[in-house]
N, C-alpha and C. Protein backbone atom coordinates (compact mmCIF):
# COMPACT_ATOMS: atom_id res chain seq x y z
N UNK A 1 2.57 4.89 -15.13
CA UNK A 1 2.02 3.59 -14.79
C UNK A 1 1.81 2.82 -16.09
N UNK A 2 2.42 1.56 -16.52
CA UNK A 2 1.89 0.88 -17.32
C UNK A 2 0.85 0.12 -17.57
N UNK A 3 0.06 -0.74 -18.25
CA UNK A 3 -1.20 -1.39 -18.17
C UNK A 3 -1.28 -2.91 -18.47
N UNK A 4 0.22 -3.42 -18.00
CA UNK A 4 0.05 -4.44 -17.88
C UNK A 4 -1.13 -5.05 -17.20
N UNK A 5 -1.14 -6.51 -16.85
CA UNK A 5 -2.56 -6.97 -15.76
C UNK A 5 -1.43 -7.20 -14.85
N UNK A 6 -0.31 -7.32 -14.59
CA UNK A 6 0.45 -7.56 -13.39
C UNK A 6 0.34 -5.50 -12.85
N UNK A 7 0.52 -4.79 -13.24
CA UNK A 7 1.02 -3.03 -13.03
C UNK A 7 -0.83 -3.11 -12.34
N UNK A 8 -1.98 -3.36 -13.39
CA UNK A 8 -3.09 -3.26 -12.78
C UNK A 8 -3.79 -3.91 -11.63
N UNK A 9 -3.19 -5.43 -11.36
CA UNK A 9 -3.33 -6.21 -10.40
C UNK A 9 -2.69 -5.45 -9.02
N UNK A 10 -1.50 -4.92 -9.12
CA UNK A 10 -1.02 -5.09 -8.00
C UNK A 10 -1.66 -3.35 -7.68
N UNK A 11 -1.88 -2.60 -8.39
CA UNK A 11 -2.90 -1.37 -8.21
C UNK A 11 -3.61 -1.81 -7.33
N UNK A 12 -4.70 -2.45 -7.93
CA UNK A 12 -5.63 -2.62 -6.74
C UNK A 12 -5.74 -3.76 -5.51
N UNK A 13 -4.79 -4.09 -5.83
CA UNK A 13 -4.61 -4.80 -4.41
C UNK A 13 -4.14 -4.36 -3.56
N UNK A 14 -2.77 -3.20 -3.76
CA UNK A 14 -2.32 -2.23 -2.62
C UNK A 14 -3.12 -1.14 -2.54
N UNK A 15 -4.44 -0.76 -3.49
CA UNK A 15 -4.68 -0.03 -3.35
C UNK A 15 -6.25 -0.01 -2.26
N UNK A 16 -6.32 -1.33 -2.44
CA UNK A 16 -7.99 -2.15 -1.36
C UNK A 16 -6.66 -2.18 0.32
N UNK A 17 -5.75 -2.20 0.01
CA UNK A 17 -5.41 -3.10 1.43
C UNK A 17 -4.53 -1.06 1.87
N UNK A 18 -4.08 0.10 0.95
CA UNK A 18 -4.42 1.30 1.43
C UNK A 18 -5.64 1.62 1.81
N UNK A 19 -6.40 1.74 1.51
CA UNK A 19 -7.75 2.21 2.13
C UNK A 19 -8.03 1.73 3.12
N UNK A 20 -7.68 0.22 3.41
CA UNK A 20 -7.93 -0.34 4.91
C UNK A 20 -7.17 0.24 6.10
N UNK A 21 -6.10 0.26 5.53
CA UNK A 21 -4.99 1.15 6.60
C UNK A 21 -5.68 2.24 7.22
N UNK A 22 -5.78 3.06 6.32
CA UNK A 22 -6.40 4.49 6.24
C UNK A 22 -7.37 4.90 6.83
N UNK A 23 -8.72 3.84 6.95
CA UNK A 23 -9.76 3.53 7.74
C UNK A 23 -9.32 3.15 9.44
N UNK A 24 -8.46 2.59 9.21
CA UNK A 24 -7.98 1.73 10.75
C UNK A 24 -7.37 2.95 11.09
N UNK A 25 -6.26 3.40 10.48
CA UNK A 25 -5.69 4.64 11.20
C UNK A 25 -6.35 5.86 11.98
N UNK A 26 -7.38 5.95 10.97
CA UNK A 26 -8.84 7.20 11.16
C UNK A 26 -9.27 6.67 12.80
N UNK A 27 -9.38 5.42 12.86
CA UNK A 27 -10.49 4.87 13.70
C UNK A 27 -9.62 4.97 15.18
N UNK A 28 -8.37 4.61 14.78
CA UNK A 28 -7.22 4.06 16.35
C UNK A 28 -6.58 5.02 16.68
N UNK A 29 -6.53 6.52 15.28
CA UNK A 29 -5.55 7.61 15.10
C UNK A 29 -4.25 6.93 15.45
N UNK A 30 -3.63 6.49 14.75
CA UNK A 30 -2.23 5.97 14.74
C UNK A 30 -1.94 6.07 13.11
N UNK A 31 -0.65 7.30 13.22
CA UNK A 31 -0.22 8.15 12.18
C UNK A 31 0.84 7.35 11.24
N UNK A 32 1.07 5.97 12.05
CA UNK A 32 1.79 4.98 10.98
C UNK A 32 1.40 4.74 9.47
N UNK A 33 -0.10 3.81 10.85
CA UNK A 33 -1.04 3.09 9.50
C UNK A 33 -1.45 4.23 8.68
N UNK A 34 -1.55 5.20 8.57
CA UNK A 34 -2.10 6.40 7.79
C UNK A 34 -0.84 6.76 7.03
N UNK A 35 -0.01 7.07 7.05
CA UNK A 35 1.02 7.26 6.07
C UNK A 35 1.47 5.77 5.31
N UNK A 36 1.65 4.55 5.56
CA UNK A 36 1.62 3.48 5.18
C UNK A 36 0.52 3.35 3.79
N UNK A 37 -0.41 3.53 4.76
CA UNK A 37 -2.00 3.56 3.61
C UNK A 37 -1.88 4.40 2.65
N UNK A 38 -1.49 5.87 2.68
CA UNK A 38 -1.34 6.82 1.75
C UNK A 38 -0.58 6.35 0.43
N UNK A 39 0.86 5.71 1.24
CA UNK A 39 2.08 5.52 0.06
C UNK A 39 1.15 4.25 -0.82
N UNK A 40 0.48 3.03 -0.04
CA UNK A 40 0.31 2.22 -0.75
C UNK A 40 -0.66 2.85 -1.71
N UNK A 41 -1.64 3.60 -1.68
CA UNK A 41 -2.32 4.49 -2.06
C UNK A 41 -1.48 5.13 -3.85
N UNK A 42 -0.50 5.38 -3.18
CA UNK A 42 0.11 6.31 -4.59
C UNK A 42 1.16 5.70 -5.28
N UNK A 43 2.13 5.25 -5.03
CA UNK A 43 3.20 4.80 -5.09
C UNK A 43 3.21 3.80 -6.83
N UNK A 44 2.14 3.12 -6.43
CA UNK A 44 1.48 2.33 -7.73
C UNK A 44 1.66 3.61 -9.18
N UNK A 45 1.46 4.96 -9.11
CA UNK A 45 1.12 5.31 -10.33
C UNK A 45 3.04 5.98 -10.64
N UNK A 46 3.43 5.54 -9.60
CA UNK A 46 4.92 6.40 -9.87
C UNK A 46 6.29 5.51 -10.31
N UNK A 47 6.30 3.63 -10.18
CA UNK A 47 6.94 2.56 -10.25
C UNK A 47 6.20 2.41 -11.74
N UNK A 48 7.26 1.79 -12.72
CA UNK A 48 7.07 0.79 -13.88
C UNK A 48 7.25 -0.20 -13.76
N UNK A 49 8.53 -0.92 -12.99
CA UNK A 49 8.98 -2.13 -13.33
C UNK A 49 8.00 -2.78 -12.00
N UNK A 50 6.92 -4.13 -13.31
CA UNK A 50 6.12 -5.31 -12.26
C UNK A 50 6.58 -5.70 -10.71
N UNK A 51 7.91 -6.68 -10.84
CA UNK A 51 9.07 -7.11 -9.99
C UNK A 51 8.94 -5.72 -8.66
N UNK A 52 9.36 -4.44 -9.00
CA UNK A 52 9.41 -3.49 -7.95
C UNK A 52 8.06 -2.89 -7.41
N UNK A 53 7.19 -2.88 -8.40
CA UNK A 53 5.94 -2.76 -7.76
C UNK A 53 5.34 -3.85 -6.87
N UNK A 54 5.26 -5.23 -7.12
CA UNK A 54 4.73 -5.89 -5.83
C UNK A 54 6.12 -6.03 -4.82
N UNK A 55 7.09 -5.72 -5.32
CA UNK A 55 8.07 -5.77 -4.04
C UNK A 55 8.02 -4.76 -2.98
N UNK A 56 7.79 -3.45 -3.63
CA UNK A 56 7.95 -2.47 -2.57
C UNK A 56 6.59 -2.51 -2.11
N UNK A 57 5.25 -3.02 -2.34
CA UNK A 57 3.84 -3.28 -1.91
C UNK A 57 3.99 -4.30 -0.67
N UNK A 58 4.40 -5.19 -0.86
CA UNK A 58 4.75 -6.39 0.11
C UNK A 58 5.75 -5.99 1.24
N UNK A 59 6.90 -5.05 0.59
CA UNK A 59 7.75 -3.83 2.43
C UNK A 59 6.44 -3.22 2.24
N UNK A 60 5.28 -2.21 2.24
CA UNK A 60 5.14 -1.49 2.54
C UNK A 60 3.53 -2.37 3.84
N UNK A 61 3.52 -3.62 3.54
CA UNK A 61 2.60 -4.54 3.80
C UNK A 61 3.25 -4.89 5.17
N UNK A 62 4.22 -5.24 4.90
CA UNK A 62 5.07 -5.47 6.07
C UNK A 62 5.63 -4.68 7.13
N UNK A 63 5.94 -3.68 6.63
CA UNK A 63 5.94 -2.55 7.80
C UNK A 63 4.74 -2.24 8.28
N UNK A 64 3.73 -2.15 7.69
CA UNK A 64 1.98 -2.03 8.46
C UNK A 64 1.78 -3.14 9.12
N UNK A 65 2.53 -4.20 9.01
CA UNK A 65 2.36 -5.35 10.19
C UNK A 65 3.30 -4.89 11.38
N UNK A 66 4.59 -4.70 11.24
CA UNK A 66 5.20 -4.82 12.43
C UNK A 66 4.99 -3.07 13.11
N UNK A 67 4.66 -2.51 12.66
CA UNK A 67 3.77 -1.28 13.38
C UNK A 67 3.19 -1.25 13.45
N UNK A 68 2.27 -2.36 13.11
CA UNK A 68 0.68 -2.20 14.49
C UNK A 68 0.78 -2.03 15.50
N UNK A 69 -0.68 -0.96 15.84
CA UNK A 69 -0.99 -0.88 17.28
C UNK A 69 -1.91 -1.45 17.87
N UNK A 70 -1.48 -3.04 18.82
CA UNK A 70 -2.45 -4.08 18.84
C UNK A 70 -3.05 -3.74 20.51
């Protein structure tokens, strides 16, 4: 993981909007949002390049939208 403020920004922003998943998943048990939440969770310490880190944050944002269980 690098320490840019873009590498650290987008840390915790996928990493506030994993934990939400994760919580919702716990609550509805729907094994989507819980693996969704996890990756956004980790994924951050395993990507270098800025560009691919909020890109693959934003699919992984997006697939937790269109697999909701509403």
């Amino acid at each position: 993981m690098s320490f840019s403020w873009s590498s650290l920004a987008a840390g915790f922003f996928f990493g506030v909007w994993g934990m939400f998943l994760i919580k919702r998943a716990k609550r509805e048990s729907h094994l989507p949002s819980l693996l969704i939440g996890l990756a956004l969770i980790v994924y951050p310490y395993l990507v270098e390049n800025s560009y691919a880190l909020w890109g693959i944050g934003f699919g992984l944002l997006f697939a937790a939208y269109r697999l909701a269980k509403y």
